[in-house]
Structures are given as structure tokens and as C-alpha cells.
ModelCIF file with pLDDT and N, C-alpha, C, O atoms, coordinates in Angstrom:
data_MODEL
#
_entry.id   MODEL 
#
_entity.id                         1 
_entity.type                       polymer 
_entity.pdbx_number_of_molecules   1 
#
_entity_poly.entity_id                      1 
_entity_poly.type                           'polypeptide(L)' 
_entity_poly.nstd_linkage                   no 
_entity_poly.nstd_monomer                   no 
_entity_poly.pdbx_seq_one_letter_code       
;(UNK)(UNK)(UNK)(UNK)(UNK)(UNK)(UNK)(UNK)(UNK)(UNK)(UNK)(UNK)(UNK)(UNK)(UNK)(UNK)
(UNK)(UNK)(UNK)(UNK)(UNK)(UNK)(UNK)(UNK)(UNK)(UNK)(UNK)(UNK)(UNK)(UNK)(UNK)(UNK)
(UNK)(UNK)(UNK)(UNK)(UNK)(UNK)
;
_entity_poly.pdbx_seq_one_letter_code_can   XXXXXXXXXXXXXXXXXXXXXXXXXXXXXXXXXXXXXX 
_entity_poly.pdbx_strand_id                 A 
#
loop_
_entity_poly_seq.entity_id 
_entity_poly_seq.num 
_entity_poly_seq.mon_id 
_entity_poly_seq.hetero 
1 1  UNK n 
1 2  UNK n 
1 3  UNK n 
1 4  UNK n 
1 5  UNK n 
1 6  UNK n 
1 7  UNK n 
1 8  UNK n 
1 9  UNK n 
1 10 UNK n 
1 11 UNK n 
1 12 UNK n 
1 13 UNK n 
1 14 UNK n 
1 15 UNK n 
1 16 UNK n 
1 17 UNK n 
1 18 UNK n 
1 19 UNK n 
1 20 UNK n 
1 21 UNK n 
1 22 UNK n 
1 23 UNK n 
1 24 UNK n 
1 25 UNK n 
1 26 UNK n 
1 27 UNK n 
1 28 UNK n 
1 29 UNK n 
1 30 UNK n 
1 31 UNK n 
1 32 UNK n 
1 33 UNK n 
1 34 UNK n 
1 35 UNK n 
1 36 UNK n 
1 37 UNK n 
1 38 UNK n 
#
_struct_asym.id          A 
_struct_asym.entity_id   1 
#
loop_
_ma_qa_metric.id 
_ma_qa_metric.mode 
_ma_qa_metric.name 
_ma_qa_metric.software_group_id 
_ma_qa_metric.type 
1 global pLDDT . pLDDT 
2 local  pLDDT . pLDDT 
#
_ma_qa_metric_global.metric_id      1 
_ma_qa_metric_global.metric_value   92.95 
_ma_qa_metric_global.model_id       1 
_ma_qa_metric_global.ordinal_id     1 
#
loop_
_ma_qa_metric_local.label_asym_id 
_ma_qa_metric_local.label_comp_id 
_ma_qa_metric_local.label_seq_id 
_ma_qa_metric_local.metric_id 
_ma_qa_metric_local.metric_value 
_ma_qa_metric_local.model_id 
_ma_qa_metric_local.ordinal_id 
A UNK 1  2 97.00 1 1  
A UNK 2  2 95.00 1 2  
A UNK 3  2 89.00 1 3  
A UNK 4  2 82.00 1 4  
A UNK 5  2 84.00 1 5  
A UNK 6  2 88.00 1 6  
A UNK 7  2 89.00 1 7  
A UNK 8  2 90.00 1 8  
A UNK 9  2 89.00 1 9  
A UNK 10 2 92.00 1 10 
A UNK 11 2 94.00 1 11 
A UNK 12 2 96.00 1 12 
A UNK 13 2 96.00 1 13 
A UNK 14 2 97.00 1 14 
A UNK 15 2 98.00 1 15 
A UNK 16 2 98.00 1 16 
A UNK 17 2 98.00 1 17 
A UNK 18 2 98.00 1 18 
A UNK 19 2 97.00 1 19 
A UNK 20 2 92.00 1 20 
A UNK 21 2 93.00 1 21 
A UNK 22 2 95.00 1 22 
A UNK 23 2 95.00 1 23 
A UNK 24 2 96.00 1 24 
A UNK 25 2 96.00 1 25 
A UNK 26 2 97.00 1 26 
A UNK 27 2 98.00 1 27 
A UNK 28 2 98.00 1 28 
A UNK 29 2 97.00 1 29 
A UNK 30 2 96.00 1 30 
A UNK 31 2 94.00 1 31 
A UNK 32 2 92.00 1 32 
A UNK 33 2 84.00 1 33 
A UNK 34 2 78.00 1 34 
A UNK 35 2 82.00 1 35 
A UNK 36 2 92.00 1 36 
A UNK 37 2 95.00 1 37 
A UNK 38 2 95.00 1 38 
#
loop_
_atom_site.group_PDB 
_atom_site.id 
_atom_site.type_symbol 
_atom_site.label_atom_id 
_atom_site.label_alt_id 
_atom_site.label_comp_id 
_atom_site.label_asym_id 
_atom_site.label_entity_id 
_atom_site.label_seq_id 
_atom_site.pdbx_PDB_ins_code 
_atom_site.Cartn_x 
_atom_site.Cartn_y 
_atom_site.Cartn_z 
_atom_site.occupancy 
_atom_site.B_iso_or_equiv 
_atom_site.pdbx_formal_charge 
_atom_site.auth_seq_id 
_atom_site.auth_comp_id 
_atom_site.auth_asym_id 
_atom_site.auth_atom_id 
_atom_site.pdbx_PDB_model_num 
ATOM 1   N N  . UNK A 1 1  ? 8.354   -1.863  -2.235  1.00 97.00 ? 1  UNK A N  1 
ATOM 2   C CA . UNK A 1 1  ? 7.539   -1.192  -3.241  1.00 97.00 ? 1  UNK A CA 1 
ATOM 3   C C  . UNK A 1 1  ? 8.268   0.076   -3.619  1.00 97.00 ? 1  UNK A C  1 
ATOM 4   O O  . UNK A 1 1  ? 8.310   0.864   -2.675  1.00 97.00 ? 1  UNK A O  1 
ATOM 5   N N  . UNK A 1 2  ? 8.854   0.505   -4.724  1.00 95.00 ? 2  UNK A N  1 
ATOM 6   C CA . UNK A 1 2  ? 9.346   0.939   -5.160  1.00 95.00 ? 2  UNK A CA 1 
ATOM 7   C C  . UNK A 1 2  ? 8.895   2.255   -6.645  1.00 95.00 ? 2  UNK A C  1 
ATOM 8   O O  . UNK A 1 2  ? 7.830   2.119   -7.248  1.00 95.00 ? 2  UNK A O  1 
ATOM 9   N N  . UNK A 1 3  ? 9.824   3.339   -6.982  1.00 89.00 ? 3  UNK A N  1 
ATOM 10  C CA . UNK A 1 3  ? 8.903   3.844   -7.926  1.00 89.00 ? 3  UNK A CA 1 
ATOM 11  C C  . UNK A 1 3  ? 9.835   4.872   -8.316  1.00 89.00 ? 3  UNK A C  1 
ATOM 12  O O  . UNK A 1 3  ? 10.435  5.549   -7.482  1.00 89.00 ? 3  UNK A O  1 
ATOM 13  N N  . UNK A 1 4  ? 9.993   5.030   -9.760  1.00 82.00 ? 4  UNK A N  1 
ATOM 14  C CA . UNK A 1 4  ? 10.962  6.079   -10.466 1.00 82.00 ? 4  UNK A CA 1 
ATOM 15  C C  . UNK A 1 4  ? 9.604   7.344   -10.638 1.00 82.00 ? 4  UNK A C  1 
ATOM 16  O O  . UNK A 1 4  ? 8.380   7.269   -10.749 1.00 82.00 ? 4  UNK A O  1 
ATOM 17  N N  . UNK A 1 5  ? 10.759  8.638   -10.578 1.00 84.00 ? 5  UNK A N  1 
ATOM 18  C CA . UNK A 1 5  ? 10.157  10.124  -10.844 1.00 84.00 ? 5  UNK A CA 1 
ATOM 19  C C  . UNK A 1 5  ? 8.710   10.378  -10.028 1.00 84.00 ? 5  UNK A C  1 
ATOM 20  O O  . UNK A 1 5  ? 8.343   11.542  -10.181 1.00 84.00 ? 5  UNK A O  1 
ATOM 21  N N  . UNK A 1 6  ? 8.075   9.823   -9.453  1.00 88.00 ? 6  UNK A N  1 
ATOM 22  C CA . UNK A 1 6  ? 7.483   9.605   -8.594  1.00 88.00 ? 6  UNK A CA 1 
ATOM 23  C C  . UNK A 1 6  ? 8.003   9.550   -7.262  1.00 88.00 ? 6  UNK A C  1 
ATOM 24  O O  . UNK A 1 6  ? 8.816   8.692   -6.919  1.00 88.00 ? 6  UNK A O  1 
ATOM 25  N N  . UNK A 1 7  ? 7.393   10.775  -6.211  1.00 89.00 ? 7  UNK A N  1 
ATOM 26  C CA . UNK A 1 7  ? 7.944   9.939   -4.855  1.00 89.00 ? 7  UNK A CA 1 
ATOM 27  C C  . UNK A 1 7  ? 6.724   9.865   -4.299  1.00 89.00 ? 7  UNK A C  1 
ATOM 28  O O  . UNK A 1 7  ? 5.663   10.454  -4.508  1.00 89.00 ? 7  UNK A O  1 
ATOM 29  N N  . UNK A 1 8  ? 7.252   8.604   -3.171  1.00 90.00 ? 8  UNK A N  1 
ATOM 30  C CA . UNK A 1 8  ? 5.997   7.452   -2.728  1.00 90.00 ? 8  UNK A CA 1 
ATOM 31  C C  . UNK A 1 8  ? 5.682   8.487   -1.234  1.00 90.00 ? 8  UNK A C  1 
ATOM 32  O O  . UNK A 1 8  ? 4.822   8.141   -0.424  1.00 90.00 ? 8  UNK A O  1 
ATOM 33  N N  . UNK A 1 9  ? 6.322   9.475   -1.089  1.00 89.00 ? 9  UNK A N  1 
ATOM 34  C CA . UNK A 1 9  ? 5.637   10.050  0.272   1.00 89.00 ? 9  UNK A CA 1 
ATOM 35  C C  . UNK A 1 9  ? 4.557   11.147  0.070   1.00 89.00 ? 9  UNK A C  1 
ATOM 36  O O  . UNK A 1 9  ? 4.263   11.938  0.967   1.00 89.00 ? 9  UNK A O  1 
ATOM 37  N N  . UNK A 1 10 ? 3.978   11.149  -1.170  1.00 92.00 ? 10 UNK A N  1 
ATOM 38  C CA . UNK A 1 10 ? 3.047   12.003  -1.972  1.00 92.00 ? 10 UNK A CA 1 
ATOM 39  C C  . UNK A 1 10 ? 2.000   11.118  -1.668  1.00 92.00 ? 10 UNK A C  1 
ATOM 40  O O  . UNK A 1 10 ? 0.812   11.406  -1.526  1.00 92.00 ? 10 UNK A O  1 
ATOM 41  N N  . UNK A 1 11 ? 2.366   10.369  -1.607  1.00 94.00 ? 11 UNK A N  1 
ATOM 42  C CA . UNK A 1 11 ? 0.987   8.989   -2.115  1.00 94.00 ? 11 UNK A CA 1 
ATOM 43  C C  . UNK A 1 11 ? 0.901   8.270   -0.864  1.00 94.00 ? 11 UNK A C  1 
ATOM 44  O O  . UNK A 1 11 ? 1.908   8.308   -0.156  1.00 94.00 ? 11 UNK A O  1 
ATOM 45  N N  . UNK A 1 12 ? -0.319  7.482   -0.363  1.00 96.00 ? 12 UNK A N  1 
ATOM 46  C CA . UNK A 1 12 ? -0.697  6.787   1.199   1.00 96.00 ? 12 UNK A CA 1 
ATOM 47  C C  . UNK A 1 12 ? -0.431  5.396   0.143   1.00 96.00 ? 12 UNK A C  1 
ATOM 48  O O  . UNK A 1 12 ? -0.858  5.376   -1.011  1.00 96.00 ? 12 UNK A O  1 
ATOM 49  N N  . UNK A 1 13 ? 0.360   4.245   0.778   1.00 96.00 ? 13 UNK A N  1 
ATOM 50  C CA . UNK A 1 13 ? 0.571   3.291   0.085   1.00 96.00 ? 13 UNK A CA 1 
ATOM 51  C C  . UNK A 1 13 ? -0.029  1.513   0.747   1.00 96.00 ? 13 UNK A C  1 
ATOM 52  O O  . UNK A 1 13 ? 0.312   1.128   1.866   1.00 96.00 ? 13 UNK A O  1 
ATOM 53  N N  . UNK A 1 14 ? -0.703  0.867   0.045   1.00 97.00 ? 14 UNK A N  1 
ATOM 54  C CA . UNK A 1 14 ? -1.296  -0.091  0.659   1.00 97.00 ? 14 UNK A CA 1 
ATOM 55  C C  . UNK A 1 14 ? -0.804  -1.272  0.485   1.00 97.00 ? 14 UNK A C  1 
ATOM 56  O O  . UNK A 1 14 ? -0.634  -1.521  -0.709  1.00 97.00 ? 14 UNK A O  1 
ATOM 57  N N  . UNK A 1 15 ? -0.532  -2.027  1.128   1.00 98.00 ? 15 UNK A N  1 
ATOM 58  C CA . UNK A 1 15 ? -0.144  -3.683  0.525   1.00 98.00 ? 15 UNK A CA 1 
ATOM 59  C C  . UNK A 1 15 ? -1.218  -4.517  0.878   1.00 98.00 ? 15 UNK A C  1 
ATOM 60  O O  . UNK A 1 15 ? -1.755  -4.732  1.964   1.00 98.00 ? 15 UNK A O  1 
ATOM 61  N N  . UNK A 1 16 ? -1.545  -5.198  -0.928  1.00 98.00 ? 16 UNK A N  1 
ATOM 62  C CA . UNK A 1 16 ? -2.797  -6.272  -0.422  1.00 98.00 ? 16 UNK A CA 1 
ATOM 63  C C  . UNK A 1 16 ? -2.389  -7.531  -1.075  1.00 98.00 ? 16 UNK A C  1 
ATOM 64  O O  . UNK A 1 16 ? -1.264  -7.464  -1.570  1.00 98.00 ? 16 UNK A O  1 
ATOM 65  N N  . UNK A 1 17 ? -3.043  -8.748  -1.222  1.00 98.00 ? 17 UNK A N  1 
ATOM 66  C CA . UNK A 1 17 ? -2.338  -9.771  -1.294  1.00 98.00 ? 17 UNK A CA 1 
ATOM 67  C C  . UNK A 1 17 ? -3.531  -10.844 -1.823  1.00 98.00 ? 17 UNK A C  1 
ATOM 68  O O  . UNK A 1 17 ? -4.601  -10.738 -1.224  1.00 98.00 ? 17 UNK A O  1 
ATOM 69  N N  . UNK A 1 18 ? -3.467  -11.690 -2.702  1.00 98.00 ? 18 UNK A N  1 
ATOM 70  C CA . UNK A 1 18 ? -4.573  -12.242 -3.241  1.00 98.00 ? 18 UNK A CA 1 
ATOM 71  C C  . UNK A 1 18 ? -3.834  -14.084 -3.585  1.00 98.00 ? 18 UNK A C  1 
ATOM 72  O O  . UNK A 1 18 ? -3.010  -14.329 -4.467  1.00 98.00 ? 18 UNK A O  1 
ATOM 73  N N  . UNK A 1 19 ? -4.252  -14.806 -2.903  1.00 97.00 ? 19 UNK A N  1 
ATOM 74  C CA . UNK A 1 19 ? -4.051  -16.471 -3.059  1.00 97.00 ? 19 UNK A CA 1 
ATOM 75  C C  . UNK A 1 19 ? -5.308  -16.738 -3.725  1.00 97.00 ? 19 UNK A C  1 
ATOM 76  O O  . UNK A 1 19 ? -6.412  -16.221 -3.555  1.00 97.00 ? 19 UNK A O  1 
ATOM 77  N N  . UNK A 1 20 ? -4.752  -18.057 -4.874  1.00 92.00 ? 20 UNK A N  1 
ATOM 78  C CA . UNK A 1 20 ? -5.481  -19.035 -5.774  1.00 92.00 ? 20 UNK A CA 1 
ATOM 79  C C  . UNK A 1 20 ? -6.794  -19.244 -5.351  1.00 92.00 ? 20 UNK A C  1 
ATOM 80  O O  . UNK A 1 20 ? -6.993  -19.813 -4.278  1.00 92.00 ? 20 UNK A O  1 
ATOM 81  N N  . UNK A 1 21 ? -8.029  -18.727 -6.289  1.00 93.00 ? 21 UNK A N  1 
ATOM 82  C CA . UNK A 1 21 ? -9.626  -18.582 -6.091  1.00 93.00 ? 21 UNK A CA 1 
ATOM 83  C C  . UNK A 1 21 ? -9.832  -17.996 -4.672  1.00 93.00 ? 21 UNK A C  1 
ATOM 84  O O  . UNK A 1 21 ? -10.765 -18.608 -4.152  1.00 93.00 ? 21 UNK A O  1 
ATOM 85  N N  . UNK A 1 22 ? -9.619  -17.596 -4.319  1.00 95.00 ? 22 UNK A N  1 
ATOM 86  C CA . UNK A 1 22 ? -9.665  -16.678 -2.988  1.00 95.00 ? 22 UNK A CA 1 
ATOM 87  C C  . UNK A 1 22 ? -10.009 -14.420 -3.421  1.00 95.00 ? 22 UNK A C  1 
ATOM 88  O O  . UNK A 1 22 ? -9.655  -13.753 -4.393  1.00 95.00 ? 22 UNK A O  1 
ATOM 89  N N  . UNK A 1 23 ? -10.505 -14.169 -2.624  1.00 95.00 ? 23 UNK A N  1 
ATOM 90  C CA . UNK A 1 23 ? -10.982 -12.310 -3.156  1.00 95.00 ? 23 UNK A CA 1 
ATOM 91  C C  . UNK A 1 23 ? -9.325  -11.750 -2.333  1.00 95.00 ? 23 UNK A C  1 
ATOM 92  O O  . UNK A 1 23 ? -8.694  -12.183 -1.368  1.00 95.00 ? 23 UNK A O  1 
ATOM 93  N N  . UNK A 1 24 ? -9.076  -10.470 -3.414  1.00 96.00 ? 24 UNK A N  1 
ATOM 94  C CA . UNK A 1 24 ? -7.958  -9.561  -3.026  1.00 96.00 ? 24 UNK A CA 1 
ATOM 95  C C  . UNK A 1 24 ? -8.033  -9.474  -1.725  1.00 96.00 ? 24 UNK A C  1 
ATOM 96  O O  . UNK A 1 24 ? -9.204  -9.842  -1.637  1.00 96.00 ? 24 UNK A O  1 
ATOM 97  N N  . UNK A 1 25 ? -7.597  -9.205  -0.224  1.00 96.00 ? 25 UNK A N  1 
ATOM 98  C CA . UNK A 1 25 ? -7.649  -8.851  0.672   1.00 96.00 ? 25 UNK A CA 1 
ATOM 99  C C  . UNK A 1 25 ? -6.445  -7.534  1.100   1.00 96.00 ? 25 UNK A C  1 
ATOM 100 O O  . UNK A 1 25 ? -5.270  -7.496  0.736   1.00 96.00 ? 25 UNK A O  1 
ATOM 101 N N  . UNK A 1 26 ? -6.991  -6.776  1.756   1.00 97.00 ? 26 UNK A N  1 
ATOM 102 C CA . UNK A 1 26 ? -6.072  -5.394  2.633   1.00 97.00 ? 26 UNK A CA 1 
ATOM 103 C C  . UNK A 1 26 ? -5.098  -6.591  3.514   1.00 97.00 ? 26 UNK A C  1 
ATOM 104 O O  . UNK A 1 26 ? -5.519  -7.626  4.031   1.00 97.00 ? 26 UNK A O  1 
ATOM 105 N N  . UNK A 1 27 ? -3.346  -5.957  3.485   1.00 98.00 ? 27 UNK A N  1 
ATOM 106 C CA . UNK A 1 27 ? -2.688  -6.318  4.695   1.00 98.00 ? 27 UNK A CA 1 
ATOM 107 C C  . UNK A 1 27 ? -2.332  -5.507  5.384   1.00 98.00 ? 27 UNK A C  1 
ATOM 108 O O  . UNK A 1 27 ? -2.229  -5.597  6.608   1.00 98.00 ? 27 UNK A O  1 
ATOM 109 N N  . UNK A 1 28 ? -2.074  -4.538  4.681   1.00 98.00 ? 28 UNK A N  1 
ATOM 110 C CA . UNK A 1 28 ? -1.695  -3.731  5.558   1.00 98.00 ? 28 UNK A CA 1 
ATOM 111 C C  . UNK A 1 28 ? -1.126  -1.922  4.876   1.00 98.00 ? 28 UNK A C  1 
ATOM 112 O O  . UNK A 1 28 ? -0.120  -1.962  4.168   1.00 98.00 ? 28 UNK A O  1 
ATOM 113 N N  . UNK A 1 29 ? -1.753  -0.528  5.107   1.00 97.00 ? 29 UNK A N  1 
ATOM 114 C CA . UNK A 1 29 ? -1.328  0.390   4.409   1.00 97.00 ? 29 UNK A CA 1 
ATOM 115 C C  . UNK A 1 29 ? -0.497  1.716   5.547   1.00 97.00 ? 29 UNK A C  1 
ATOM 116 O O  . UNK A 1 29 ? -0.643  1.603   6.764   1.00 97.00 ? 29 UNK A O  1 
ATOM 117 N N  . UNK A 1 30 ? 0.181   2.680   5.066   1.00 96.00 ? 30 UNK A N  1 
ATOM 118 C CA . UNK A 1 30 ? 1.000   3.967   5.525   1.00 96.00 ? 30 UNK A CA 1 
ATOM 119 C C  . UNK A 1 30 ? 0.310   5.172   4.910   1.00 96.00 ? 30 UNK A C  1 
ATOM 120 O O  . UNK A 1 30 ? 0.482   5.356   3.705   1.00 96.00 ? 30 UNK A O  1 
ATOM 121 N N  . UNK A 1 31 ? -0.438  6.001   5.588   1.00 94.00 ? 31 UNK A N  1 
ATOM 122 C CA . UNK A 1 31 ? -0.959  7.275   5.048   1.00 94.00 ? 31 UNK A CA 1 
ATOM 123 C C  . UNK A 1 31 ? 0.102   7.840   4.353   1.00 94.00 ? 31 UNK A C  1 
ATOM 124 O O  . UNK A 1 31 ? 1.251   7.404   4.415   1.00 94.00 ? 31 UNK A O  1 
ATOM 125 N N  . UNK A 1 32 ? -0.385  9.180   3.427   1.00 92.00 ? 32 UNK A N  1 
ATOM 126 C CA . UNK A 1 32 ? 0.680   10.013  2.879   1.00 92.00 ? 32 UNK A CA 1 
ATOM 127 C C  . UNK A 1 32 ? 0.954   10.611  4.228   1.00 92.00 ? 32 UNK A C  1 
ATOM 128 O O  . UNK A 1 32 ? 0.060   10.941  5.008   1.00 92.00 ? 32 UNK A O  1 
ATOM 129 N N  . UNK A 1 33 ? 2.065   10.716  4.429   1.00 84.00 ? 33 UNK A N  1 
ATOM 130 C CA . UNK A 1 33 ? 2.785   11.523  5.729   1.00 84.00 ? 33 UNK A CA 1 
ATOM 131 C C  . UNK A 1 33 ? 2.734   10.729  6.992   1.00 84.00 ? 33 UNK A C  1 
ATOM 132 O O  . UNK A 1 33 ? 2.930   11.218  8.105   1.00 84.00 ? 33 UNK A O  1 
ATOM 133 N N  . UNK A 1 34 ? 2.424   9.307   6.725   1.00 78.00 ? 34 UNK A N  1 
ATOM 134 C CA . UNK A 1 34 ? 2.786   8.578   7.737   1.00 78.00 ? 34 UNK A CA 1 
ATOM 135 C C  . UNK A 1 34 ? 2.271   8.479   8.977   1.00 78.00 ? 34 UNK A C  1 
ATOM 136 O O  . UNK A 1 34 ? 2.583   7.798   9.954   1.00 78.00 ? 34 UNK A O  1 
ATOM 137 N N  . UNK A 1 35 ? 0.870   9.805   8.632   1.00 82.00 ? 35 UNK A N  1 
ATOM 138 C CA . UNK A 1 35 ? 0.219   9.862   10.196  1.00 82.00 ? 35 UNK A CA 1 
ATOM 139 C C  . UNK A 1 35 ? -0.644  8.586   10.119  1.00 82.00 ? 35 UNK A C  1 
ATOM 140 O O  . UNK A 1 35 ? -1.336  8.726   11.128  1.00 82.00 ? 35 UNK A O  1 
ATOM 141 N N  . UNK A 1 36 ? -0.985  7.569   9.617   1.00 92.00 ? 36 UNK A N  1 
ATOM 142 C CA . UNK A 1 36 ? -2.109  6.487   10.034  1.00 92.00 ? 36 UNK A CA 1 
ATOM 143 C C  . UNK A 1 36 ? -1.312  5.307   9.201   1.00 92.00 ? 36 UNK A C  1 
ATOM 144 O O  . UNK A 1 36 ? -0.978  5.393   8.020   1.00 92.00 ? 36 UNK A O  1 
ATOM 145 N N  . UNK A 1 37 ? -1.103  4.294   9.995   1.00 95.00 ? 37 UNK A N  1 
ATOM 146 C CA . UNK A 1 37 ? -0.927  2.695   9.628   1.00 95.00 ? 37 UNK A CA 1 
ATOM 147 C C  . UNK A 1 37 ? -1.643  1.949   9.907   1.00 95.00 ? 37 UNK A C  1 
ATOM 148 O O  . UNK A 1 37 ? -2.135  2.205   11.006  1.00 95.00 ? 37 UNK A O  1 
ATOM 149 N N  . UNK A 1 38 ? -2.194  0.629   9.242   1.00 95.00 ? 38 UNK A N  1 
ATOM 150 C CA . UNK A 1 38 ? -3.010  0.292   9.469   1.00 95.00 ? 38 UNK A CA 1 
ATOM 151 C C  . UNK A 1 38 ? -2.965  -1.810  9.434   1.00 95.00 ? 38 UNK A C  1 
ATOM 152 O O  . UNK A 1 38 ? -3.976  -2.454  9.713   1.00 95.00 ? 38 UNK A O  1 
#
């Protein structure tokens, strides 16, 4: 995950993931500053 003029350690970043007729689901996110993963 990637990002111009923007930096991503400003921002807590989440990865979620969504399969055919199925709801978005959380996999997995990094707080801003890296104190909480989840």
C-alpha cells in the first residue's frame, strides 16, 4: 500500500478484503506510530 506526497506514518493504515456476495471484512491494521497492530 503505497502513496505519493502523502506519508503513510501520519495515518493508522488498515487492510480489509471483500470476496464475491460476501460483507467487507477487517484483516488486519498498524496504528499511526506503530504502537497497536491488530
Amino acid at each position: 500500500c503505497a502513496a505519493s506526497e502523502f506519508t503513510l506514518d501520519e495515518y493508522t493504515i488498515g487492510w480489509f478484503r471483500q470476496a464475491p456476495g460476501k460483507e467487507r471484512e477487517g484483516v488486519s491494521c498498524i496504528s499511526r506510530g506503530g504502537g497497536s497492530i491488530n
